[in-house]
N, C-alpha and C. Protein backbone atom coordinates (compact mmCIF):
# COMPACT_ATOMS: atom_id res chain seq x y z
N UNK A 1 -19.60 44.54 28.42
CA UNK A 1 -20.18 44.83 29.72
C UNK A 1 -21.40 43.93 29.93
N UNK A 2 -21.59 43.37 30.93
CA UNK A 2 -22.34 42.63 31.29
C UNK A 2 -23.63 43.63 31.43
N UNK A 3 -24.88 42.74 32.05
CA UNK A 3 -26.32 43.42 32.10
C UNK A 3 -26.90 42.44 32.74
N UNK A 4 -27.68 43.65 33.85
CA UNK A 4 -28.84 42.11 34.30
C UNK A 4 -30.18 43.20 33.95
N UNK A 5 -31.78 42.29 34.54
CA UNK A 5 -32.53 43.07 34.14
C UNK A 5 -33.60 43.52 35.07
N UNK A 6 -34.33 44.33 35.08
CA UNK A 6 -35.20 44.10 36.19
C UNK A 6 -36.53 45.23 35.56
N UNK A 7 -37.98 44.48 35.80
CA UNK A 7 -38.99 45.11 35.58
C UNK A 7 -40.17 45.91 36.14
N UNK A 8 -40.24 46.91 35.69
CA UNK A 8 -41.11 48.14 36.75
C UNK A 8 -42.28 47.67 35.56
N UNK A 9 -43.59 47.69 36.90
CA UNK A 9 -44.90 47.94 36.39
C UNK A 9 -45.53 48.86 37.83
N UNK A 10 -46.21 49.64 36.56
CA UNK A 10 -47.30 50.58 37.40
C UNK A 10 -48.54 50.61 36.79
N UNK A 11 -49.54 50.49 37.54
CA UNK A 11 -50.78 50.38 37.05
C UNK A 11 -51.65 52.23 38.02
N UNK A 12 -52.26 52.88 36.63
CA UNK A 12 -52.61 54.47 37.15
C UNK A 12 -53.40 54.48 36.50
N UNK A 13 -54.70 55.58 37.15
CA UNK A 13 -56.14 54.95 36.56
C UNK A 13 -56.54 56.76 36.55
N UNK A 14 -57.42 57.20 35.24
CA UNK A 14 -57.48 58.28 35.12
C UNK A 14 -59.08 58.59 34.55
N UNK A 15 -59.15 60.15 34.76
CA UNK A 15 -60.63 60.37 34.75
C UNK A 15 -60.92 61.03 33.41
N UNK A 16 -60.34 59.58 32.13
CA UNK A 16 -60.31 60.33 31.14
C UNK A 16 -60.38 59.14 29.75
N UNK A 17 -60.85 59.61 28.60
CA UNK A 17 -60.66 58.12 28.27
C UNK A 17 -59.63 58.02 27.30
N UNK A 18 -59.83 56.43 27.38
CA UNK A 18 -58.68 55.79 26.25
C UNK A 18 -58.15 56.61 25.20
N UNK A 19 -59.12 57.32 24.56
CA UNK A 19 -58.61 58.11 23.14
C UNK A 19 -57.46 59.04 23.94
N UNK A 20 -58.50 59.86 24.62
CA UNK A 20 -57.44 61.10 25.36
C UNK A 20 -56.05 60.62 25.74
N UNK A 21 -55.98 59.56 26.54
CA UNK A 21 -54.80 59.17 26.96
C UNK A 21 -53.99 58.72 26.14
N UNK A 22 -54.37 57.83 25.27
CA UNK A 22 -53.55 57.07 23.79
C UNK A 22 -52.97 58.43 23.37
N UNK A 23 -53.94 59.61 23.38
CA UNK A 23 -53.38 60.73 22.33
C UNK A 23 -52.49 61.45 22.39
N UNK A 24 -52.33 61.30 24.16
CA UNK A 24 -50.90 62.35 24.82
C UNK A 24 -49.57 61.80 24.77
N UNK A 25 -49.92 59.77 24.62
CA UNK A 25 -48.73 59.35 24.00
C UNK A 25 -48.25 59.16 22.99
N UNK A 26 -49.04 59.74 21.89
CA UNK A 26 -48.72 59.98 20.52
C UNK A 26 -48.62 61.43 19.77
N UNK A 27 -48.87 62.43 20.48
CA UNK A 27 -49.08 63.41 19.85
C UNK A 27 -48.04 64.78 20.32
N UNK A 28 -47.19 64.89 19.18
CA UNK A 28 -45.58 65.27 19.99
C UNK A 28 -46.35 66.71 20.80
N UNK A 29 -47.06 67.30 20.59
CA UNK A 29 -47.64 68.40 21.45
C UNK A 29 -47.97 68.63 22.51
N UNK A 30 -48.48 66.87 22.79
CA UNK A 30 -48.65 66.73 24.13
C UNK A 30 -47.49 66.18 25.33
N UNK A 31 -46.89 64.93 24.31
CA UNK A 31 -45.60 64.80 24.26
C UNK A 31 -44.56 65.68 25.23
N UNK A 32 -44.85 66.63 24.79
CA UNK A 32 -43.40 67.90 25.38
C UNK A 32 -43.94 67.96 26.34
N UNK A 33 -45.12 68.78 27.33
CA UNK A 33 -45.53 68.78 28.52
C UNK A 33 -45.34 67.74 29.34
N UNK A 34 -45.28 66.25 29.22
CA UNK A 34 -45.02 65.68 29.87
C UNK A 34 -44.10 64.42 30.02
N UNK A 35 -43.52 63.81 28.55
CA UNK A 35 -42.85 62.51 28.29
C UNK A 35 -41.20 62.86 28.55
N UNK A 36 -40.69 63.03 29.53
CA UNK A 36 -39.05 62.54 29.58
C UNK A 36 -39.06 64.13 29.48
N UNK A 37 -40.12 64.95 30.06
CA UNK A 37 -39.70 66.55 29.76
C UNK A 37 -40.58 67.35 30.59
N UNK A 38 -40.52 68.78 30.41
CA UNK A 38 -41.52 69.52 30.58
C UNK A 38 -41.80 70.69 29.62
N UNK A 39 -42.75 71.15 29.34
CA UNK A 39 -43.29 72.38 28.35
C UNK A 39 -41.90 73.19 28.46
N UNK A 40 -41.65 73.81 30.01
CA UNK A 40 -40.78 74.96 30.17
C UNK A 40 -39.60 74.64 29.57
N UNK A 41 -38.90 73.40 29.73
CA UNK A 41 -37.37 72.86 29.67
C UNK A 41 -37.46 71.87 27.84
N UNK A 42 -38.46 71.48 27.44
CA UNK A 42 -38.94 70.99 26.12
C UNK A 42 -37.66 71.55 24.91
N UNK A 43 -36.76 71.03 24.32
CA UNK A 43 -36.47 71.79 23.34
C UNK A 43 -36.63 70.70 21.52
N UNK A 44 -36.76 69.52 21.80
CA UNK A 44 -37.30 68.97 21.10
C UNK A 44 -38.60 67.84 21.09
N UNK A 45 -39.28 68.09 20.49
CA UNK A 45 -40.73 66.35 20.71
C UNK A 45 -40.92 66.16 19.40
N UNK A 46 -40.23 64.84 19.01
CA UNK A 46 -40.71 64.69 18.03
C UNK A 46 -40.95 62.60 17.53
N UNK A 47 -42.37 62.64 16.59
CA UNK A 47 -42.68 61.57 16.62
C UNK A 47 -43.12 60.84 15.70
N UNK A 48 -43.02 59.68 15.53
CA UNK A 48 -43.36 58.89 13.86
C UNK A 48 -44.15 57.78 14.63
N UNK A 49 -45.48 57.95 15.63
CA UNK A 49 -46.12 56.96 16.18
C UNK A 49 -47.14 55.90 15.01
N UNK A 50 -45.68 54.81 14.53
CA UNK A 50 -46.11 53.72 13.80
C UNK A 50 -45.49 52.97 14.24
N UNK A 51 -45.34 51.62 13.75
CA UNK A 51 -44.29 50.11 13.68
C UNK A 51 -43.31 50.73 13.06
N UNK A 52 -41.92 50.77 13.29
CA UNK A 52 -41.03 51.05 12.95
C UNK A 52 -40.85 52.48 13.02
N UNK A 53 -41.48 53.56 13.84
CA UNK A 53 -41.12 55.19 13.59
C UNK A 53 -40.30 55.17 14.51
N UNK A 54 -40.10 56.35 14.95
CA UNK A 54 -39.21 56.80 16.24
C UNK A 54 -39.68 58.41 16.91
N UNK A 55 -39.32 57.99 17.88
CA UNK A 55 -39.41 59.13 19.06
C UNK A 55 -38.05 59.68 19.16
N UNK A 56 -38.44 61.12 19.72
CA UNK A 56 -37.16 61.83 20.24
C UNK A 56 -37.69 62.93 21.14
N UNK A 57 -36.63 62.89 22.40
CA UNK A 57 -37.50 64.19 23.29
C UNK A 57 -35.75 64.48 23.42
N UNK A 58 -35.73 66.10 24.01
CA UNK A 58 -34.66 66.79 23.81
C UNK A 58 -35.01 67.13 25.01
N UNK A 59 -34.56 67.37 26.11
CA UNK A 59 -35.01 68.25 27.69
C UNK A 59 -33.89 69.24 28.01
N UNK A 60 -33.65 70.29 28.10
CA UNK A 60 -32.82 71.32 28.55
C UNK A 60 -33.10 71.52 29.96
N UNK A 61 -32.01 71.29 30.84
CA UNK A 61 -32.33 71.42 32.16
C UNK A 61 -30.69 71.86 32.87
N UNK A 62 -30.63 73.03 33.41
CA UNK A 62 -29.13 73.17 34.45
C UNK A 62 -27.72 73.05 32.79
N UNK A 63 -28.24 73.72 31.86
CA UNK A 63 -27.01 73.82 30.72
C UNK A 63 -26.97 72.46 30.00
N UNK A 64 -27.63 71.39 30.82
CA UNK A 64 -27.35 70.21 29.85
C UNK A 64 -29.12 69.38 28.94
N UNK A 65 -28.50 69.21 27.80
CA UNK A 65 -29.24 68.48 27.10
C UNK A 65 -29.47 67.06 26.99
N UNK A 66 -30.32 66.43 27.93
CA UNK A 66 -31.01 65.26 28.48
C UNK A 66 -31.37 64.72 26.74
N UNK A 67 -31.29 63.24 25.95
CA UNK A 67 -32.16 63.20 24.95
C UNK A 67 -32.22 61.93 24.98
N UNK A 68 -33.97 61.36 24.98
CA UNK A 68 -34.23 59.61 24.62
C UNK A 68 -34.79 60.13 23.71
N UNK A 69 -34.60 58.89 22.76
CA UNK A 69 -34.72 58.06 21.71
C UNK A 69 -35.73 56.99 21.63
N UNK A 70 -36.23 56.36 20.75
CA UNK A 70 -36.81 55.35 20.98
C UNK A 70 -37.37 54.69 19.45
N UNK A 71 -38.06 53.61 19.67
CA UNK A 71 -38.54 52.78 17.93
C UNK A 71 -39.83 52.28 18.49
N UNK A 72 -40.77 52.42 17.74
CA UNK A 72 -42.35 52.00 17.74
C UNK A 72 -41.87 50.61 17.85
N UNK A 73 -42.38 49.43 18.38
CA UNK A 73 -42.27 47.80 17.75
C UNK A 73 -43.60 47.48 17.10
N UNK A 74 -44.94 48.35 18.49
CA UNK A 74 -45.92 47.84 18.34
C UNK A 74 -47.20 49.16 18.87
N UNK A 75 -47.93 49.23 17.56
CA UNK A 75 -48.73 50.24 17.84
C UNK A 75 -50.17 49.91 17.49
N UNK A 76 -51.24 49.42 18.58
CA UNK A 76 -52.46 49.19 18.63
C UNK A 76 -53.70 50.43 19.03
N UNK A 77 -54.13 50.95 18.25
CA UNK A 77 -54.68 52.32 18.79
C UNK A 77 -55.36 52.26 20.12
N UNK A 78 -55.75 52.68 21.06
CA UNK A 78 -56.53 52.74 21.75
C UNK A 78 -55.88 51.83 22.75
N UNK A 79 -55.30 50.90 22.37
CA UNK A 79 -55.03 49.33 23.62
C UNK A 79 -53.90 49.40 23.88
N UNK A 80 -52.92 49.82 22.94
CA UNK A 80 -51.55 49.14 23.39
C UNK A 80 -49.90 49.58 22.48
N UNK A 81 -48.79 50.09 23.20
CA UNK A 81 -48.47 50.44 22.31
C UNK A 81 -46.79 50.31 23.32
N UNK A 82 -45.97 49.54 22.18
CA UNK A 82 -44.71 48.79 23.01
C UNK A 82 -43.73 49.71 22.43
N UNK A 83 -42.37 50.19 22.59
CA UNK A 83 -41.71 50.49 22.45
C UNK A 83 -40.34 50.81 22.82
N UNK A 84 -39.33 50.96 22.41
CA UNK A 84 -37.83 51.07 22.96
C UNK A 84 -37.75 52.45 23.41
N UNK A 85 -36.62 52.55 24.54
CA UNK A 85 -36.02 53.73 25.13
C UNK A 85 -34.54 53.97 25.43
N UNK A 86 -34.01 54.37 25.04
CA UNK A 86 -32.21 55.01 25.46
C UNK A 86 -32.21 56.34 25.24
N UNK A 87 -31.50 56.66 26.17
CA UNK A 87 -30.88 57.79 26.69
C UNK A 87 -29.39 57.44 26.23
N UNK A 88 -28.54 58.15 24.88
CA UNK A 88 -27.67 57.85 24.53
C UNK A 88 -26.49 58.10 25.33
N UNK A 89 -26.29 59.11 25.55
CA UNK A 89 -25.60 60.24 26.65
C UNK A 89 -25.24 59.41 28.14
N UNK A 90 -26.01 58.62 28.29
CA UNK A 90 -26.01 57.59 29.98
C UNK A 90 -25.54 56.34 29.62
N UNK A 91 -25.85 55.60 28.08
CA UNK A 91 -25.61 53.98 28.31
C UNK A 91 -25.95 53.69 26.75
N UNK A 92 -25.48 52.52 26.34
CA UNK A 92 -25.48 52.35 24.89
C UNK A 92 -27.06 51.13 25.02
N UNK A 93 -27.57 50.70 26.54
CA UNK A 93 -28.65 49.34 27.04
C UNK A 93 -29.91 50.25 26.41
N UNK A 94 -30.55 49.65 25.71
CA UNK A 94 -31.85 49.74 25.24
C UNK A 94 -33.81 48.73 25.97
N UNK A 95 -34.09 49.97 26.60
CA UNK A 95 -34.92 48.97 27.26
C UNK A 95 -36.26 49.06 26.93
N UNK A 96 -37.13 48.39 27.12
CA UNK A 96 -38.49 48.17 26.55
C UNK A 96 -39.60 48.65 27.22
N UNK A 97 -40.84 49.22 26.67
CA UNK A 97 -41.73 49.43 27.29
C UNK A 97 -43.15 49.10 26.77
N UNK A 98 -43.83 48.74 27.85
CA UNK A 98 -44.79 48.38 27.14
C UNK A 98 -46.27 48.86 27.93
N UNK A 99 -47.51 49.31 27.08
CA UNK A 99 -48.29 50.54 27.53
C UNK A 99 -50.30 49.67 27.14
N UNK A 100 -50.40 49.54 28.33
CA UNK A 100 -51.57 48.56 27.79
C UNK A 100 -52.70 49.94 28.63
N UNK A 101 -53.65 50.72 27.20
CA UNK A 101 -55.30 50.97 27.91
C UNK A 101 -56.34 50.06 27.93
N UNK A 102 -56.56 50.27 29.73
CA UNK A 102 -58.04 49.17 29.44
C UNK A 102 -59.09 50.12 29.69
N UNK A 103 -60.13 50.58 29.03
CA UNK A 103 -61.25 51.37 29.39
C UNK A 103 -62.10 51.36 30.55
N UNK A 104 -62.14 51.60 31.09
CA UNK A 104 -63.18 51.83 32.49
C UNK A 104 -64.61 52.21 31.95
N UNK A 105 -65.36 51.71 33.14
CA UNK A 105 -67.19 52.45 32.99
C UNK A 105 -66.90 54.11 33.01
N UNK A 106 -65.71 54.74 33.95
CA UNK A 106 -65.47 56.09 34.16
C UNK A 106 -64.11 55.93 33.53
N UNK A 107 -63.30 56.53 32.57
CA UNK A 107 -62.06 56.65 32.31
C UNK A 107 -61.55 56.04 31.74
N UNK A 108 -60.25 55.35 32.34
CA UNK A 108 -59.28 54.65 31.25
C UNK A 108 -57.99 54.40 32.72
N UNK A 109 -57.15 52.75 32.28
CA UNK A 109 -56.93 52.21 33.56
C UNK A 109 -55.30 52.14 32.67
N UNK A 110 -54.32 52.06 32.70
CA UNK A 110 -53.55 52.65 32.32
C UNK A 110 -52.11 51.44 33.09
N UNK A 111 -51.82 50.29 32.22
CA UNK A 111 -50.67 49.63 32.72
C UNK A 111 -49.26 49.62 32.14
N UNK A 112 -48.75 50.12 32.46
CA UNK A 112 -47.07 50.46 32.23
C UNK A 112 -45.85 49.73 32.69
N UNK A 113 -45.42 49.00 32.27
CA UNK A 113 -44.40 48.01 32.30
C UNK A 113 -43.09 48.35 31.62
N UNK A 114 -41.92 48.58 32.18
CA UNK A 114 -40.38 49.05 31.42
C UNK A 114 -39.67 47.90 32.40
N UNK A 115 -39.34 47.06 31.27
CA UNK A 115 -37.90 46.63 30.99
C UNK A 115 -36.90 46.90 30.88
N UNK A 116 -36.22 46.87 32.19
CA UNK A 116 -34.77 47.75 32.59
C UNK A 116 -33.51 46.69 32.48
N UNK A 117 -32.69 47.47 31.50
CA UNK A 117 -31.50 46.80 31.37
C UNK A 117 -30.96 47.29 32.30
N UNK A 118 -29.76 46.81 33.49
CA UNK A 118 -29.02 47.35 34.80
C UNK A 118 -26.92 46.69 33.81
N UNK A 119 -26.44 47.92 33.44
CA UNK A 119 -25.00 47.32 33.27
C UNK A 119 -24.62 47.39 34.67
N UNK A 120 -23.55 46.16 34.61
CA UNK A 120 -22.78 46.13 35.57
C UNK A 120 -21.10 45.79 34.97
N UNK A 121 -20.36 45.92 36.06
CA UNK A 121 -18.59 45.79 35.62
C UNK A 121 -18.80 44.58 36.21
N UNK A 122 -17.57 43.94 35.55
CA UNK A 122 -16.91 42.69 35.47
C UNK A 122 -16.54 43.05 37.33
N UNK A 123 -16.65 41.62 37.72
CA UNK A 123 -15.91 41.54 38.64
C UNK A 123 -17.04 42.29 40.42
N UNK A 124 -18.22 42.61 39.54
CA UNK A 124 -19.16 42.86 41.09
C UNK A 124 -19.63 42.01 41.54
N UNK A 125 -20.15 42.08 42.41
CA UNK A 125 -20.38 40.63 43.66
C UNK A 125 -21.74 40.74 43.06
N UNK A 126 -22.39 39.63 43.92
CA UNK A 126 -24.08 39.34 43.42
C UNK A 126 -24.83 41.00 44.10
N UNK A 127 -24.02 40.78 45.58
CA UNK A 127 -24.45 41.73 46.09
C UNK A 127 -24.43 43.64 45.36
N UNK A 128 -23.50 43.36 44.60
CA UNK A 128 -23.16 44.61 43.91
C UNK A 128 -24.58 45.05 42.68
N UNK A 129 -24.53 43.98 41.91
CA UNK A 129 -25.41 43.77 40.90
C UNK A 129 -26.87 44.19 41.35
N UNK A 130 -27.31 43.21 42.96
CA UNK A 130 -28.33 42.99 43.40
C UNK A 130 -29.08 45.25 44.15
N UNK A 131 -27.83 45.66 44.96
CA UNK A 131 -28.15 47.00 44.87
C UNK A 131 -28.22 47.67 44.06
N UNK A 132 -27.04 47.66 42.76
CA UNK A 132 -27.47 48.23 41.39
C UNK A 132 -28.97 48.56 40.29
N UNK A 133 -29.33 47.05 40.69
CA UNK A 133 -30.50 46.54 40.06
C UNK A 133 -31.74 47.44 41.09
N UNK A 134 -32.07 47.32 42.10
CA UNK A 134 -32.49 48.22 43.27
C UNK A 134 -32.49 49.42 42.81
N UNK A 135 -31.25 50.30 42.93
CA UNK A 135 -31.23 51.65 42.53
C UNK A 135 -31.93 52.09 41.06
N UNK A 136 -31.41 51.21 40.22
CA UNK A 136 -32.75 51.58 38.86
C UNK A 136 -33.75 51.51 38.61
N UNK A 137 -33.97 50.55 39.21
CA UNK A 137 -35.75 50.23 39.66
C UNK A 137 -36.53 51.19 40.09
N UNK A 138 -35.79 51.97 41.14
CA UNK A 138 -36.31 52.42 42.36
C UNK A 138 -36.09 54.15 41.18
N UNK A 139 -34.84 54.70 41.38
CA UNK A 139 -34.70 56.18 40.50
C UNK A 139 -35.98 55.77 39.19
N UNK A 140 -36.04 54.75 38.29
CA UNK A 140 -36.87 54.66 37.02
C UNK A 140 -38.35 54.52 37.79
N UNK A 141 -38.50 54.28 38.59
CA UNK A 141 -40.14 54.30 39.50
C UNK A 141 -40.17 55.79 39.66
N UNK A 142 -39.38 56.27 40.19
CA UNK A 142 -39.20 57.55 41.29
C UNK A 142 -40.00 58.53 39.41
N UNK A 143 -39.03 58.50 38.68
CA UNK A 143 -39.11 59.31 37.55
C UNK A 143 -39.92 59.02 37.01
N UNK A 144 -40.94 58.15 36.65
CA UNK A 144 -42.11 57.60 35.70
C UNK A 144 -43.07 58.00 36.66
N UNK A 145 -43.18 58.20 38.07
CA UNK A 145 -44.33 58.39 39.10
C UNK A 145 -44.43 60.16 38.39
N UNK A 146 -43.12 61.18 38.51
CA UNK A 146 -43.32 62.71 38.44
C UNK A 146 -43.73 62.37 36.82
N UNK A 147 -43.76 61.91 36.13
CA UNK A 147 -44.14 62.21 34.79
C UNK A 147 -45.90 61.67 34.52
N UNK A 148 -45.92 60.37 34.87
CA UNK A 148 -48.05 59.88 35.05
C UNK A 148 -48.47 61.13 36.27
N UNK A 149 -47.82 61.64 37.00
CA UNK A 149 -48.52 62.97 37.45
C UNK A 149 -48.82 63.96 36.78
N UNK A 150 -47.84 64.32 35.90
CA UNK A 150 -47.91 65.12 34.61
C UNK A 150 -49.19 64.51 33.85
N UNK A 151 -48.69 63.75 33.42
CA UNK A 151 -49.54 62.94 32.55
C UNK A 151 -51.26 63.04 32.90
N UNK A 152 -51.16 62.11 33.70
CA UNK A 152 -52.73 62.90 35.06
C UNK A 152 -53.62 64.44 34.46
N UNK A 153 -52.49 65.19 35.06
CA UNK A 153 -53.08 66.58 34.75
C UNK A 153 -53.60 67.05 33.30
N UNK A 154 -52.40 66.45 32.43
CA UNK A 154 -52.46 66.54 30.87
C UNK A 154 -54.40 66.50 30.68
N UNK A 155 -54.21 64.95 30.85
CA UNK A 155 -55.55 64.28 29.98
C UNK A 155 -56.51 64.15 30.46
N UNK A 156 -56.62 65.15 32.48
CA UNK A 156 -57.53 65.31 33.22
C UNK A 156 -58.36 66.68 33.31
N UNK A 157 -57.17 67.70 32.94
CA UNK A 157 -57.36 69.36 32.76
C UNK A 157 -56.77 69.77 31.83
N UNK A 158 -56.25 69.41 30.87
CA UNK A 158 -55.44 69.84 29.79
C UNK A 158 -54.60 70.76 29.62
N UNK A 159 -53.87 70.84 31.05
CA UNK A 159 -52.37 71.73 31.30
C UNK A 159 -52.18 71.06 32.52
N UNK A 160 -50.83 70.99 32.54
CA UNK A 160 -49.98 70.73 32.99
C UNK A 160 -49.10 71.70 34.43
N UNK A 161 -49.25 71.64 35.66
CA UNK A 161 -48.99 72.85 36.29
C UNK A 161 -48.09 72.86 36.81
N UNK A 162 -47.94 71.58 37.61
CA UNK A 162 -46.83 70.99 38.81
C UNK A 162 -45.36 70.82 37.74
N UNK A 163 -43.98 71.50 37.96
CA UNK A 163 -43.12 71.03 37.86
C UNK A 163 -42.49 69.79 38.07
N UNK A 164 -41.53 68.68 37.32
CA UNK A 164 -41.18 67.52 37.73
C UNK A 164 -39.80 67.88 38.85
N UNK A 165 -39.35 67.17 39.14
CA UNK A 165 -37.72 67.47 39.99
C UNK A 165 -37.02 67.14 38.83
């Protein structure tokens, strides 16, 4: 199967600092409230935040069990921290992410970049590929926006209130 690629960055700026924020992406506790999940629907978080560990979130939602995966590449405390994502269950494409804190005079500035693999079938037009590529972009924006809202609340009030869709 073929693949094309296309890259989401979001840049989200919070009233909180670097440690706090680094800590909610490393710390499977915090983890469950908000990464690829929620507290209520959470049935696994679990994490080996080094070079070479792995992630796993388990989400129970409507009878079915949602689960990414993922591998540390690159773990800089405080600054920066890259890593893989699949969702086994949807696609065998493994895509990249990469998580840069820059500290603020108030907070912590927060740039997020995922590397989206888009499969496509043999035989789609450019045009096929070109809406494909669109639609993942756009659903993987849509879904990373309800989760840095989460996220937000996490490392701003330290619960989490708002449900994701």
């Amino acid at each position: 199967m073929n693949t094309s690629t296309t890259t989401l960055t979001m840049t989200r700026q919070f009233s909180a600092s670097a440690d706090s924020l680094f800590d909610a992406w490393m710390n499977p506790e915090k983890m469950k409230k908000w990464f690829f999940t929620m507290e209520q629907t959470n049935q696994v978080a679990n994490n080996e935040p080094h070079v070479g560990g792995t992630w796993e979130i388990v989400d129970h939602r409507d009878g079915t069990d949602y689960r990414a995966i993922g591998e540390y590449i690159e773990v800089e405390p405080l600054n920066k921290i890259v890593l893989t994502v699949k969702m086994p269950q949807f696609s065998d494409s493994e895509d990249r992410m990469t998580v840069d804190f820059i500290p603020l005079e108030q907070g912590c500035e927060m740039v997020f970049t995922h590397v989206i693999f888009v499969p496509h079938e043999e035989g789609w037009t450019k045009e096929d590929i070109d809406k494909s590529v669109q639609e993942y972009h756009d659903q993987t924006e849509h879904g990373w926006g309800l989760m840095f809202d989460n996220l937000k609340q996490l490392v701003e009030t330290g619960k989490v209130d708002g449900p994701q869709e």
